[in-house]
N, C-alpha and C. Protein backbone atom coordinates (compact mmCIF):
# COMPACT_ATOMS: atom_id res chain seq x y z
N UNK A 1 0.82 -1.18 0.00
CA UNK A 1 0.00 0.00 0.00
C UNK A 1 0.86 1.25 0.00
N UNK A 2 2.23 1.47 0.87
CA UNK A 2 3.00 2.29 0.87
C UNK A 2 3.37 2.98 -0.37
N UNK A 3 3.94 1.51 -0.94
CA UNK A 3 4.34 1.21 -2.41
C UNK A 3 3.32 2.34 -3.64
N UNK A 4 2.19 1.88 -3.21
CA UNK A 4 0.97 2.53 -4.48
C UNK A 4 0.79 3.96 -4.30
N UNK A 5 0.78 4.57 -2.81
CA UNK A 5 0.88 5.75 -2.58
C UNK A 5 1.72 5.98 -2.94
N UNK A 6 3.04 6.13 -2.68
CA UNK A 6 4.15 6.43 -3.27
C UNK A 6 4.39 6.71 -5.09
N UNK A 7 3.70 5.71 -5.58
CA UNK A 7 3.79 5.59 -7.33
C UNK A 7 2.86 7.13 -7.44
N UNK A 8 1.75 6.87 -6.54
CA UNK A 8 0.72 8.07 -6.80
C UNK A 8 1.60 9.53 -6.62
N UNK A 9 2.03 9.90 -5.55
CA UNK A 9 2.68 10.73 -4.91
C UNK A 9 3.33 11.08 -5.96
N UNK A 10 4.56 10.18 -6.22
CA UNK A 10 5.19 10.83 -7.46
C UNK A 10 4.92 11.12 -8.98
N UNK A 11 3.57 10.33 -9.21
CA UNK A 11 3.31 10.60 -10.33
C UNK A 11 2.39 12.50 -10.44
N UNK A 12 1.52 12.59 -9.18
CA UNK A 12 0.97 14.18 -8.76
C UNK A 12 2.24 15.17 -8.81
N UNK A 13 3.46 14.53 -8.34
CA UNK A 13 4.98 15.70 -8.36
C UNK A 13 5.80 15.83 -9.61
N UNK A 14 5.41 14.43 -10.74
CA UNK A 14 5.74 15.03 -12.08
C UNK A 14 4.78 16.00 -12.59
N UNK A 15 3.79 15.28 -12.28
CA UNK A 15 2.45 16.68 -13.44
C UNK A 15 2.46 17.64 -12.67
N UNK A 16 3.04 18.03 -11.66
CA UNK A 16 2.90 19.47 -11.41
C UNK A 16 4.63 20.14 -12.04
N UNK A 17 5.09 19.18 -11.88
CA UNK A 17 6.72 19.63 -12.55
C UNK A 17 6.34 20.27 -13.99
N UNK A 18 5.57 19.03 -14.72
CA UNK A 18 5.22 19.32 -16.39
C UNK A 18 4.58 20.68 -16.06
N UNK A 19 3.79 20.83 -15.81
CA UNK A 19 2.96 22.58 -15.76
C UNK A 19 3.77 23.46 -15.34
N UNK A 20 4.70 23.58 -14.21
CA UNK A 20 5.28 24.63 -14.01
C UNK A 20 6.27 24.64 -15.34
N UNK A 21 7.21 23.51 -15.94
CA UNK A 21 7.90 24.01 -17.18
C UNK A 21 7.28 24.52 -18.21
N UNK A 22 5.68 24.07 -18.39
CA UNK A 22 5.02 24.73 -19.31
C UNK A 22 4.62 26.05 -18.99
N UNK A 23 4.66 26.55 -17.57
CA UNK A 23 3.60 27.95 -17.07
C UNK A 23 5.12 28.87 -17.12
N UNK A 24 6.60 28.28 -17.40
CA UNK A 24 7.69 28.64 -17.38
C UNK A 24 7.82 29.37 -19.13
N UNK A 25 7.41 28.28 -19.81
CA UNK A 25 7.35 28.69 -21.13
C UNK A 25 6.53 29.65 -21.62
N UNK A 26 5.69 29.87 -20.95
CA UNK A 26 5.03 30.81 -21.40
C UNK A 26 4.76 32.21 -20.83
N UNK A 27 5.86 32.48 -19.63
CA UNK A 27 5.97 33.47 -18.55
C UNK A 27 6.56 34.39 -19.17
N UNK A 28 6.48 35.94 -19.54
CA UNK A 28 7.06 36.66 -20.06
C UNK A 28 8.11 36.99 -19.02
N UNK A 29 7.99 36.84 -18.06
CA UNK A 29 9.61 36.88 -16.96
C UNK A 29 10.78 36.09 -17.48
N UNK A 30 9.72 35.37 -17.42
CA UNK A 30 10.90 34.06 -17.71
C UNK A 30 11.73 33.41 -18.81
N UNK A 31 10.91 34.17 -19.87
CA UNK A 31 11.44 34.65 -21.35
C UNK A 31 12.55 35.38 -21.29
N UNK A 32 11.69 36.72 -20.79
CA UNK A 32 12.74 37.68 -20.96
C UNK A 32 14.51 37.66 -20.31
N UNK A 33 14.24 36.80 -19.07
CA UNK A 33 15.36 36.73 -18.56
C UNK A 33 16.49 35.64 -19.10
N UNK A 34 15.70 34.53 -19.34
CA UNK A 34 16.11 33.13 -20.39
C UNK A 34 16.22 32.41 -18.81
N UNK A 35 15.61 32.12 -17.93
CA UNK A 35 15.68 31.36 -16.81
C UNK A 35 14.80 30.03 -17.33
N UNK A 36 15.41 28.88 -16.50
CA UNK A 36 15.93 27.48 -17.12
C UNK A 36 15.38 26.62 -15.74
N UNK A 37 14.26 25.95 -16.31
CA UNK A 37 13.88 24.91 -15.02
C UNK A 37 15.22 23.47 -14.58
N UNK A 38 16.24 23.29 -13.72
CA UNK A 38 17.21 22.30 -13.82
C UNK A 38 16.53 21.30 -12.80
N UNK A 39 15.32 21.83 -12.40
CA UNK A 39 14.78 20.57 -10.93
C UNK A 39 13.65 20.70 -10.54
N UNK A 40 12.87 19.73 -10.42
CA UNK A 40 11.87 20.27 -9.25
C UNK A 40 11.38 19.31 -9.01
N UNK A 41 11.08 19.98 -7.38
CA UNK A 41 10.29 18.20 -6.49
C UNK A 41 9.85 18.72 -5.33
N UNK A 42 8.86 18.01 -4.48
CA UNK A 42 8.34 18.78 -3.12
C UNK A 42 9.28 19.36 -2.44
N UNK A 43 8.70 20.91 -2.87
CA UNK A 43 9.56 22.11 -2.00
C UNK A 43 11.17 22.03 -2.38
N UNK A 44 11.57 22.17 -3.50
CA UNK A 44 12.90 22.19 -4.02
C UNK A 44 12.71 22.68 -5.48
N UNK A 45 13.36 23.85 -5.36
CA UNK A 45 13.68 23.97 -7.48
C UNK A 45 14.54 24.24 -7.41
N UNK A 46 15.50 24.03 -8.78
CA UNK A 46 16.69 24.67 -9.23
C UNK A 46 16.24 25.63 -10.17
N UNK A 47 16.80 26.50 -10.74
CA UNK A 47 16.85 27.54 -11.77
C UNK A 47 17.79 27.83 -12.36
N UNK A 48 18.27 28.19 -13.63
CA UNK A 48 19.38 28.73 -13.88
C UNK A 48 19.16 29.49 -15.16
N UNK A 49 20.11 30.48 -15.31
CA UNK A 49 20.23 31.58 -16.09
C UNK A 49 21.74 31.69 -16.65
N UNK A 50 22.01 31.77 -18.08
CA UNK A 50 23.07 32.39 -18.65
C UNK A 50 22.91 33.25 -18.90
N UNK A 51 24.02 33.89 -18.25
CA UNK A 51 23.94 35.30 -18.20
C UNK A 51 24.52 36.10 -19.81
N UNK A 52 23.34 37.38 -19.77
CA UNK A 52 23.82 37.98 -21.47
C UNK A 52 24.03 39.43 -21.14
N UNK A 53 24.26 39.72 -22.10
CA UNK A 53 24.66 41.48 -21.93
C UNK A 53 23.54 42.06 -21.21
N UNK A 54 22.07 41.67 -22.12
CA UNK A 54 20.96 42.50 -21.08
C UNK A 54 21.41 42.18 -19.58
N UNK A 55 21.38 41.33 -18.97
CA UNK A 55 21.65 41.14 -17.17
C UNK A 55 22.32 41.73 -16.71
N UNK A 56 23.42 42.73 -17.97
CA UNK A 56 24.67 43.51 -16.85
C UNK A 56 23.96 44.89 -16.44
N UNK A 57 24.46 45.42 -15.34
CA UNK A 57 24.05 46.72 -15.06
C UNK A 57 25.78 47.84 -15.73
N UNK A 58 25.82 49.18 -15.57
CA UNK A 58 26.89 49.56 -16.05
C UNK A 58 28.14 49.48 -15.82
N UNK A 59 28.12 48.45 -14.85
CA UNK A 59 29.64 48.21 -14.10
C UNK A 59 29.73 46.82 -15.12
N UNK A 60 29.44 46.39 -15.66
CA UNK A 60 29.75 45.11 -16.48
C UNK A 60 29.40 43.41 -15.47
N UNK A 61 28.76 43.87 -14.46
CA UNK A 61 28.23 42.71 -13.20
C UNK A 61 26.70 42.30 -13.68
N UNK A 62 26.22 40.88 -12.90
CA UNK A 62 24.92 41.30 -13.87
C UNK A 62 23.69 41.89 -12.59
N UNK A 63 22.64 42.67 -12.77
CA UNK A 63 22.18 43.81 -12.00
C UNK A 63 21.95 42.86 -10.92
N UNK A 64 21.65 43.50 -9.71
CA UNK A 64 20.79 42.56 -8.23
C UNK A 64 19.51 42.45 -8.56
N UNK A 65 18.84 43.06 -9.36
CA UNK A 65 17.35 42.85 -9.96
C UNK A 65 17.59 41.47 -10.34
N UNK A 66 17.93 41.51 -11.58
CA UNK A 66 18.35 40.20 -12.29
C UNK A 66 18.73 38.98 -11.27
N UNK A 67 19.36 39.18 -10.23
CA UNK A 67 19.56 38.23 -9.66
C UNK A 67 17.99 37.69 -8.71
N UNK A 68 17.67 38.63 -8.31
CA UNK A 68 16.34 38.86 -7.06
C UNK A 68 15.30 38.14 -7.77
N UNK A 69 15.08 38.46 -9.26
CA UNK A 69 14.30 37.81 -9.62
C UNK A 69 14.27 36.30 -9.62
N UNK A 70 15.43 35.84 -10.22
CA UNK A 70 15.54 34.45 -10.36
C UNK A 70 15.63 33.78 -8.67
N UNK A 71 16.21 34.34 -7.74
CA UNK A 71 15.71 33.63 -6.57
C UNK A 71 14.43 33.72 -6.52
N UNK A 72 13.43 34.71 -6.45
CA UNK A 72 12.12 34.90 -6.41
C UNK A 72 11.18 34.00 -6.97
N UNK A 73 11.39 33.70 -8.08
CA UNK A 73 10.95 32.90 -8.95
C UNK A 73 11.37 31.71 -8.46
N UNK A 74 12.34 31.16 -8.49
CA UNK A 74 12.70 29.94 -7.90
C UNK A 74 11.73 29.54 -6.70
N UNK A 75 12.22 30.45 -5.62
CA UNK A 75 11.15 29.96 -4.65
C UNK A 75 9.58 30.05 -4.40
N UNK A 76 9.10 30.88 -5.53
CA UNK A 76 8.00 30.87 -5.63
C UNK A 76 7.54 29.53 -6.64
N UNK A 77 8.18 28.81 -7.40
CA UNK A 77 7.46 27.54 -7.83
C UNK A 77 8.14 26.58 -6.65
N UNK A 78 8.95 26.18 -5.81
CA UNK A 78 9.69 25.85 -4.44
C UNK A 78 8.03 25.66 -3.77
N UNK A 79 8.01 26.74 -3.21
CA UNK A 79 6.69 26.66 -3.16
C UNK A 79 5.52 26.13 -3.24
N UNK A 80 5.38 26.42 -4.71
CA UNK A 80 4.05 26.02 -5.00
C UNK A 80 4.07 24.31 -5.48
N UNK A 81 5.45 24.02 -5.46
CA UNK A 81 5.93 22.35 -5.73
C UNK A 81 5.47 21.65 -4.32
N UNK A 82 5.23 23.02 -3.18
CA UNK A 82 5.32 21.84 -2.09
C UNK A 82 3.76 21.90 -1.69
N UNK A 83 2.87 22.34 -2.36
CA UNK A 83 1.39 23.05 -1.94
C UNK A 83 0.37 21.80 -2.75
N UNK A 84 -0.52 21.67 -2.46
CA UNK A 84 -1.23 21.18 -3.39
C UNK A 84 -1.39 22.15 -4.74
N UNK A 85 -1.69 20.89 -5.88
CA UNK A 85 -1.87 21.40 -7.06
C UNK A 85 -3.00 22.45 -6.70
N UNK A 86 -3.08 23.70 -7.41
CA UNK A 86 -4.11 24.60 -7.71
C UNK A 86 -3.74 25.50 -6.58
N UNK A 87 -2.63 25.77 -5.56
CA UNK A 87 -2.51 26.57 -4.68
C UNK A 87 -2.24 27.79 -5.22
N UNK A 88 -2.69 28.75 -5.25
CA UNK A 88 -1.51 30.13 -5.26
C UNK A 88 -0.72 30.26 -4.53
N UNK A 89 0.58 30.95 -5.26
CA UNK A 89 1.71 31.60 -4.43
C UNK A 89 1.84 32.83 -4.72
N UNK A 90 1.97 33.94 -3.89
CA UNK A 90 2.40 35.15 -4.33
C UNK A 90 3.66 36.02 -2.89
N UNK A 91 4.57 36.12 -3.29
CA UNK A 91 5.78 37.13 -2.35
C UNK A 91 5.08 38.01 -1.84
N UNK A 92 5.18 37.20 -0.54
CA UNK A 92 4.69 38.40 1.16
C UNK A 92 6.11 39.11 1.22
N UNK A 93 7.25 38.83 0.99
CA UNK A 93 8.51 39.55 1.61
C UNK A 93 9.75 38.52 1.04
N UNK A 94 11.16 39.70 0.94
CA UNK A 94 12.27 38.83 0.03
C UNK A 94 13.21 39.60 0.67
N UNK A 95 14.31 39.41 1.31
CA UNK A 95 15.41 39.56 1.61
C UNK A 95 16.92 39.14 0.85
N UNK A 96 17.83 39.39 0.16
CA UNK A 96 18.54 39.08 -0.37
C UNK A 96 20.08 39.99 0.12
N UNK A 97 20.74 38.88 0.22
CA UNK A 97 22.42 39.62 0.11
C UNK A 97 22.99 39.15 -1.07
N UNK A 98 23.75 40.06 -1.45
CA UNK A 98 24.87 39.88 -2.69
C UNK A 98 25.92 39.59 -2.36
N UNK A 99 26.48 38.69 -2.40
CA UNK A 99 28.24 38.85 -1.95
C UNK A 99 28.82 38.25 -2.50
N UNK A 100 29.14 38.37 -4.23
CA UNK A 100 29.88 38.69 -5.09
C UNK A 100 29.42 39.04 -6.43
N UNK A 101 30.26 39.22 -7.57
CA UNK A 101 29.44 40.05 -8.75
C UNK A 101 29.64 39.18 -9.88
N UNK A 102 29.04 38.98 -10.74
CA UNK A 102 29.23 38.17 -11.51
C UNK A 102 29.12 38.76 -12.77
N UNK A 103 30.06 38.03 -13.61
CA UNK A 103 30.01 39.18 -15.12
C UNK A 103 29.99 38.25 -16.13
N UNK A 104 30.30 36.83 -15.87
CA UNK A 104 29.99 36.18 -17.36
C UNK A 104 29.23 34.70 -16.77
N UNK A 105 28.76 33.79 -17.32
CA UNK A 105 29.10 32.58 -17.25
C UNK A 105 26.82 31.94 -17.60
N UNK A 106 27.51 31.74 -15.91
CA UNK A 106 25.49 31.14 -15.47
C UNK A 106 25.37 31.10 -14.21
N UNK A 107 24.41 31.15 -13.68
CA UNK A 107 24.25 31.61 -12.63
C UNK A 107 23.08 30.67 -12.26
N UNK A 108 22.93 29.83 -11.13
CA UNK A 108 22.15 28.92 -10.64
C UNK A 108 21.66 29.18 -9.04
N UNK A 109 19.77 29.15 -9.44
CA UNK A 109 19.24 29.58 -7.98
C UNK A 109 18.27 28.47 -7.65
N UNK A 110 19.15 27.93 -6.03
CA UNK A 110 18.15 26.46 -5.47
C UNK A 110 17.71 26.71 -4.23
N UNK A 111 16.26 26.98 -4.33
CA UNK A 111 15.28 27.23 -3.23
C UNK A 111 14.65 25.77 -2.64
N UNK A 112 14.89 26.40 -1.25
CA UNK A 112 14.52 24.75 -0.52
C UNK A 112 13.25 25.60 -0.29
N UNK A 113 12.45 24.95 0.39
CA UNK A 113 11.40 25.45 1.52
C UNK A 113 11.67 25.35 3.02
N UNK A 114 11.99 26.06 3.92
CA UNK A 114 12.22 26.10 5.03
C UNK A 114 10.92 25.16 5.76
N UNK A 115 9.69 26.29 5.87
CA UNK A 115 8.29 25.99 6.81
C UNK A 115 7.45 26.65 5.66
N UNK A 116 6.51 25.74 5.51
CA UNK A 116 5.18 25.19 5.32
C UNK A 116 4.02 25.31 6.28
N UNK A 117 3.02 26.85 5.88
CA UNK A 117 1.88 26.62 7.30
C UNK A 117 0.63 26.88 6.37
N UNK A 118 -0.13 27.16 6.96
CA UNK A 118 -1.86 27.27 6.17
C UNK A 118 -1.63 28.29 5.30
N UNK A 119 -1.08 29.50 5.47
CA UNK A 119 -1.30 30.35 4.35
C UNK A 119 0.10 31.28 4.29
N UNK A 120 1.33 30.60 5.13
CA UNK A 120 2.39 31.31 5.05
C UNK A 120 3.22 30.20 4.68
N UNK A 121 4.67 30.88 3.65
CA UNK A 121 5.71 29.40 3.79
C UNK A 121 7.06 30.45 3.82
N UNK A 122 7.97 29.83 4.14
CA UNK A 122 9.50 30.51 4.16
C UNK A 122 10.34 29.38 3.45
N UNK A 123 10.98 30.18 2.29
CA UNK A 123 11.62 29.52 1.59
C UNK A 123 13.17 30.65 1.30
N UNK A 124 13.95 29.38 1.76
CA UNK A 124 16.17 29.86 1.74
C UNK A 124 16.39 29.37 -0.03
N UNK A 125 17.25 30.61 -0.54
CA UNK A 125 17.76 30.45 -1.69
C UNK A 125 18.82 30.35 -1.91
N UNK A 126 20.10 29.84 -2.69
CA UNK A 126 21.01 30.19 -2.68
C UNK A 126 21.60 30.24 -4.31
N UNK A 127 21.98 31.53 -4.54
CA UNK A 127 22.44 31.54 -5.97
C UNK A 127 23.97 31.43 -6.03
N UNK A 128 24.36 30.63 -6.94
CA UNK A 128 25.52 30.57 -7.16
C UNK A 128 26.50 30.74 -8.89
N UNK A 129 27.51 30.94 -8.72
CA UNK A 129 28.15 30.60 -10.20
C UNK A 129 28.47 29.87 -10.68
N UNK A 130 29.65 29.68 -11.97
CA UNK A 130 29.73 28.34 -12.55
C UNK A 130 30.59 27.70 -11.67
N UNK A 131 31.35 28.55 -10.94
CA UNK A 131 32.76 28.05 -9.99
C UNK A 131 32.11 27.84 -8.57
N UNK A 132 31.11 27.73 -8.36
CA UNK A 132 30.00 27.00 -7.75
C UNK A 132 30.64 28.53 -6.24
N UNK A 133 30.73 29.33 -6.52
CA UNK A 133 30.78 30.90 -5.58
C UNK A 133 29.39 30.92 -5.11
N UNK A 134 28.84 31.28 -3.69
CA UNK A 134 27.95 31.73 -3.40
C UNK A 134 27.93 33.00 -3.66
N UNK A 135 27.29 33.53 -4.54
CA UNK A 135 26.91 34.61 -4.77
C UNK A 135 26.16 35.71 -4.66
N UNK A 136 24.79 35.03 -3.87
CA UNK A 136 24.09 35.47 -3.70
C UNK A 136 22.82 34.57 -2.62
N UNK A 137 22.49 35.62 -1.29
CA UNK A 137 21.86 34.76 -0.52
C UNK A 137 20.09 35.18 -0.14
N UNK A 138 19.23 34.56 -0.10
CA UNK A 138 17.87 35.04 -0.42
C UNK A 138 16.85 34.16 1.11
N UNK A 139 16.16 35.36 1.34
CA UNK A 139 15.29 34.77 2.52
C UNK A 139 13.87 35.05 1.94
N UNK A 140 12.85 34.46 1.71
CA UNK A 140 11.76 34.69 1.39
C UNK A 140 10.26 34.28 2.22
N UNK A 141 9.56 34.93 2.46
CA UNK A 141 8.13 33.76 2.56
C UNK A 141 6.90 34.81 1.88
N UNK A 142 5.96 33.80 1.36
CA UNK A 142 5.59 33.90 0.65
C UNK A 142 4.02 33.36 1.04
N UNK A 143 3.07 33.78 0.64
CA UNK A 143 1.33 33.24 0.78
C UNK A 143 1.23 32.04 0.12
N UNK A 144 0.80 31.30 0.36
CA UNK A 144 0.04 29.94 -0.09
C UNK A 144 -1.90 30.47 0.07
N UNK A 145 -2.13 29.66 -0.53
CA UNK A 145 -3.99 29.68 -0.47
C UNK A 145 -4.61 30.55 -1.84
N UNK A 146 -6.16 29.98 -1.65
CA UNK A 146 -6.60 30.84 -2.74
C UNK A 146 -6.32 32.62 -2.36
N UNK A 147 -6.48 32.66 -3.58
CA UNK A 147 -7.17 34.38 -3.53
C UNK A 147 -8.42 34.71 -3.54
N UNK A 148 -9.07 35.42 -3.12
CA UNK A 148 -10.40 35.96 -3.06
C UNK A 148 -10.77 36.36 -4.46
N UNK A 149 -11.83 36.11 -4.52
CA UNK A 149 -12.49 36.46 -5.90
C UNK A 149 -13.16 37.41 -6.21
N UNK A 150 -13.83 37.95 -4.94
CA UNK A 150 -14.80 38.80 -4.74
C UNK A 150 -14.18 39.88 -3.87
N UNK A 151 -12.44 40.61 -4.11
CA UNK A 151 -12.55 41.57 -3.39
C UNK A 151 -13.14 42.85 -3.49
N UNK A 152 -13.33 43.66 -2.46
CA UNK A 152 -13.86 44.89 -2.71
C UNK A 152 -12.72 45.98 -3.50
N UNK A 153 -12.80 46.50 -4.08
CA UNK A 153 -12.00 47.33 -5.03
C UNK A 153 -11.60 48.78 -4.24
N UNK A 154 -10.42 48.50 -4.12
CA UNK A 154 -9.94 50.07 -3.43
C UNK A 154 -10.40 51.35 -4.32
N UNK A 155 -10.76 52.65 -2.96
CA UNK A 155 -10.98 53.80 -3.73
C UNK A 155 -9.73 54.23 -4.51
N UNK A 156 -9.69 55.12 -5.31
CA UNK A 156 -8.56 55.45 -6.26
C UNK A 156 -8.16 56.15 -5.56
């Protein structure tokens, strides 16, 4: 019985893998940046990005945007890998340090999930280079649950 759950289990953690590479393909973020699904499984993604001229800022490094995003992203499908299918995720809060600069190569961001609760999760990132440099360090948590459908519309 373990056994059959298990086949089940993992077969629900590929088809949500297949959709996020497909909801990847068709993300204008994720275009634009050229970010690269390398993993995913309950509460774990990899990401990665080769880095191009657009990513540099004017120092010839590539920007902390550029970087923020791809942790962001990372741990927001991290996330939603560890949620039931159909959960939303959306960034309550992101913390990031830089500590070093990177000017050519690729750049790889692997979000674990820390904690998992009803409608909050905290997920650790860590981006690195090809010379496997920590480069960059990311604290996030983020909403789980639906969204309301019926909110009331702020005055302008």
């Amino acid at each position: 019985m373990a056994q059959s759950q298990s086949l089940r289990s993992k077969s629900i953690e590929q088809l949500a893998a297949e959709e996020m590479r497909r909801r990847l393909r068709e993300n204008n973020t994720t275009k634009h940046f050229g970010f690269s699904l390398v993993l995913a499984e309950r509460g774990k993604v990899v990401l990665r990005m080769r880095v191009n001229k657009r990513h540099l800022q004017v120092h010839g490094v590539v920007h902390g945007g550029v970087l923020a995003a791809l942790a962001d992203t990372a741990g927001g499908l991290a996330t939603y890998m560890a949620c039931p299918r159909g959960t939303r995720v959306a960034t309550i809060e992101m913390k990031i340090n830089y500590l070093e600069a990177v000017e050519r190569g690729s750049v790889t961001a692997e979000a674990i999930v820390v904690r998992i609760g009803r409608h909050v999760a905290v997920v650790d990132c860590d981006v690195t280079d090809d010379a496997h440099r920590l480069v960059g360090k990311a604290l996030m948590t983020f909403f789980v649950g639906p969204f309301r459908k019926n909110r009331k519309k702020r005055p302008a």
